[in-house]
Each structure stands twice: as structure tokens, then as C-alpha cells.
Protein backbone atom coordinates (compact mmCIF):
# COMPACT_ATOMS: atom_id res chain seq x y z
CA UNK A 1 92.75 92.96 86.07
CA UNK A 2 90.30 90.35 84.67
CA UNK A 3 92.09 87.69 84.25
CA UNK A 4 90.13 83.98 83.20
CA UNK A 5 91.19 80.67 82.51
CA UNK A 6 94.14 78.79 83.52
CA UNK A 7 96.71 80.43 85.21
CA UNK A 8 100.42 79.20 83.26
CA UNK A 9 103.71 78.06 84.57
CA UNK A 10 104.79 81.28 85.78
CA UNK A 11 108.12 79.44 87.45
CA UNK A 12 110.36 81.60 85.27
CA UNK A 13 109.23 84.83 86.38
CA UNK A 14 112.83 85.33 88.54
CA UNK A 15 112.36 89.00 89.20
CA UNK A 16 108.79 88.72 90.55
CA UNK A 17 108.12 90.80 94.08
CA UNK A 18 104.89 91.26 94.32
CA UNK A 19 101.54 89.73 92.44
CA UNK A 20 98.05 90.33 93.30
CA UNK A 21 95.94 87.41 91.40
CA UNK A 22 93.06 88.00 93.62
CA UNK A 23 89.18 89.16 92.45
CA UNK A 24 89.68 87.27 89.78
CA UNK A 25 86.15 85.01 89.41
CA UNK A 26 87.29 83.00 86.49
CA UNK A 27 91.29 82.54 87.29
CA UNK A 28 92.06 78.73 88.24
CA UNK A 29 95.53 77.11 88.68
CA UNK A 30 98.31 76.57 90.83
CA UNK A 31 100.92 79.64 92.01
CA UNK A 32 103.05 77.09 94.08
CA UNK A 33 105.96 77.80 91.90
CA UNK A 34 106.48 80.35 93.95
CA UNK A 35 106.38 78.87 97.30
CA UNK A 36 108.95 77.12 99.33
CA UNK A 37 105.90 75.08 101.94
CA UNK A 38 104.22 77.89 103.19
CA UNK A 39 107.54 80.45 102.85
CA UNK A 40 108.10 82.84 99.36
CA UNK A 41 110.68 81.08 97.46
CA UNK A 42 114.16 82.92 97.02
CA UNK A 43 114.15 84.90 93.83
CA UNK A 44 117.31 85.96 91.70
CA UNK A 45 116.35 89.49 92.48
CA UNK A 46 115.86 88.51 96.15
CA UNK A 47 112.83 88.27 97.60
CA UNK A 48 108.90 88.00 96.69
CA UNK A 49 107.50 90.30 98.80
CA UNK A 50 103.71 89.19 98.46
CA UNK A 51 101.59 86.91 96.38
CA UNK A 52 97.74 87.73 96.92
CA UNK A 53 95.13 84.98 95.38
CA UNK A 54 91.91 83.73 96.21
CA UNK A 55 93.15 80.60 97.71
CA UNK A 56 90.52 79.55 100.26
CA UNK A 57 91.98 80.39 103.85
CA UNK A 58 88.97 82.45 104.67
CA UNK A 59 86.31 80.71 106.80
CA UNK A 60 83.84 79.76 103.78
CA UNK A 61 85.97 80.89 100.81
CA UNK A 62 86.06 78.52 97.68
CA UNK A 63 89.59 77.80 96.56
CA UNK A 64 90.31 79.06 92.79
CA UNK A 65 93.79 79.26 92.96
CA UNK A 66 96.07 76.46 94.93
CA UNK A 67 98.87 78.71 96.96
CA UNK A 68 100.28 77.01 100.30
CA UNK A 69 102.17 80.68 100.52
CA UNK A 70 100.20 83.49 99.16
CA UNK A 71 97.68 85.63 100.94
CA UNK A 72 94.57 84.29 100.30
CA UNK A 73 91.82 86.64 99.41
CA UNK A 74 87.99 86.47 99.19
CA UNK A 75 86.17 89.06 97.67
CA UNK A 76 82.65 87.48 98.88
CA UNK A 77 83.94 89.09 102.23
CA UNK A 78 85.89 91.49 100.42
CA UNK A 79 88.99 90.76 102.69
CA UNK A 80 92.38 88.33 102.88
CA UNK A 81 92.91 86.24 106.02
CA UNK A 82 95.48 83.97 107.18
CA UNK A 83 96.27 80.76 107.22
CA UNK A 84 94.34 80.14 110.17
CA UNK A 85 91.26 82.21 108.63
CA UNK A 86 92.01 85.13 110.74
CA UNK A 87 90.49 88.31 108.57
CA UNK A 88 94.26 90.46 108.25
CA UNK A 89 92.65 92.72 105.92
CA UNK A 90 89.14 94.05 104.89
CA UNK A 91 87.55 96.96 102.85
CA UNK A 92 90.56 97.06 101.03
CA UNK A 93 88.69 96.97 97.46
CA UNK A 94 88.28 100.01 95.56
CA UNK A 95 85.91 101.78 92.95
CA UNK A 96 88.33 100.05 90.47
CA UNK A 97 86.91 96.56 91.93
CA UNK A 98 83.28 97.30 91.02
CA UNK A 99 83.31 98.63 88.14
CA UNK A 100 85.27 96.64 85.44
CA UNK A 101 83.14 95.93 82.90
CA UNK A 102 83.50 91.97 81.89
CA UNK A 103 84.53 91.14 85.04
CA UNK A 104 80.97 91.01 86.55
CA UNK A 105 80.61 90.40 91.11
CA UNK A 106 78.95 87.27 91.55
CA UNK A 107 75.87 87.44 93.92
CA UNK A 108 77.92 87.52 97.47
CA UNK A 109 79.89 90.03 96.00
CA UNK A 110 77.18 92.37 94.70
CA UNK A 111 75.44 92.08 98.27
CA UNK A 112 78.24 93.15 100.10
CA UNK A 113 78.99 96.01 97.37
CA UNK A 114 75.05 96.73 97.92
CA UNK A 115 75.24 96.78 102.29
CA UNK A 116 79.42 98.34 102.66
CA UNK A 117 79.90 100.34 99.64
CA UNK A 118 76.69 102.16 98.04
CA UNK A 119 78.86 104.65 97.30
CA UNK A 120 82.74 106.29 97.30
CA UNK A 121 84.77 109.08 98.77
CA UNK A 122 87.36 110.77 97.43
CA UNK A 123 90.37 110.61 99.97
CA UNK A 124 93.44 112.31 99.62
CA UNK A 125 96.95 110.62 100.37
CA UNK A 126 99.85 112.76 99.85
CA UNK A 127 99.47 114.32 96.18
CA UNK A 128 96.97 111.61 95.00
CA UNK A 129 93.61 111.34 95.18
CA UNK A 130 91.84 107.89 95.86
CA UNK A 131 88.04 106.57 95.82
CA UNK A 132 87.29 103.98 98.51
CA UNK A 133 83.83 102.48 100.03
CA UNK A 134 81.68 104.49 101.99
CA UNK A 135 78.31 104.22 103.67
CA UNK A 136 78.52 107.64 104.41
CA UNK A 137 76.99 108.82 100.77
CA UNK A 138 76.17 112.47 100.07
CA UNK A 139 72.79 113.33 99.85
């Protein structure tokens, strides 16, 4: 989504459920209007599902965005861990994430992209079609 600067007081935002800030390289700010400690805050519409930013709980991950509840994400491992730095989730970036334009990898990034994803497949879910990482490139 390419999104840069300063992140604003989103605190208003009562119907929020779900937000992915994350891969983001020039996004800074604070998403703690949404937490409650560590817990989602209760919504008007009920509850906020999941918040995903690149908050810093990976082992090694720089903190852009301050979030003592969201799922921190770190695209230098391509992956989100807990709070604890436990990896939940990895691979889960798409051709989308590599190829949007402005919003350039930074070296890390580019070296992973380089070793886990020289190229995509086309996999089918349901009726849609969807490109993920491969190392298993035609020839």
C-alpha cells in the first residue's frame, strides 16, 4: 500500500477490524490507539480482529511503528512473530510485495526476495487464482 510519513491519530476509526500497516519502509508512528496493554481495544462495531505493523517483536527487527498489541511484522525476514519473537507466520508476502513501484525493498529485503522467491506460481484457491514465492521456477 505504500504508505510514508507519519502515521495520524487514527483513534476515531470506531468500525476498524482489521489493518495491515506492515511492509511499509517509510511509515513511522504510534497505532496504540487501538490497544488496550497488549489486548485490541473494544470497538463500537465490536471487535478489531487484527492490527499487523512492523513493530519490532522479531529477533533483530527495527521498530517503525510503536504497537504493544498488533502483530508485528518484518519484511527483512519476510514474516510476523510474537511477542516473544516466536516466527507465527512466514512466506506470507506476495508478487504484490515486490513489485510496487515507489515502494522500493531495502537491501535485506531484496536478498531474501533474491534466495526464497526468484520467481512465482500461480496457485489456485477456490475460483481465484493467486501468485506466491517459489524456488521451484520453470525452466
Amino acid at each position: 500500500n505504500c504508505l510514508t510519513g507519519v502515521i495520524p491519530d487514527l483513534s476515531n476509526l470506531n468500525a476498524l477490524e482489521d489493518a495491515k500497516f506492515r511492509g511499509n519502509n517509510d511509515l513511522r508512528g504510534n497505532l496504540n490507539a487501538f490497544c488496550n496493554g497488549t489486548e485490541y481495544r473494544e470497538i463500537s462495531s465490536g471487535e478489531i480482529r487484527s492490527i499487523h505493523a512492523d513493530c519490532g517483536d522479531c529477533q533483530g527487527s527495527t521498530v517503525l511503528v510503536e504497537c504493544t498489541c498488533c502483530l508485528c511484522c518484518d519484511y527483512s525476514i519476510i514474516g510476523c512473530c510474537d511477542k516473544e519473537g516466536k516466527v507465527l507466520q512466514k512466506k506470507m508476502y506476495t508478487w504484490e510485495t515486490f513489485n510496487r513501484g515507489e515502494c522500493s525493498l531495502n537491501d535485506a529485503q531484496r536478498e531474501w526476495q533474491e534466495e526464497n522467491c526468484p520467481c512465482y506460481v500461480e496457485i489456485r484457491k477456490g475460483n481465484a487464482n493467486k501468485y506466491d514465492c517459489s524456488t521451484d521456477c520453470p525452466a
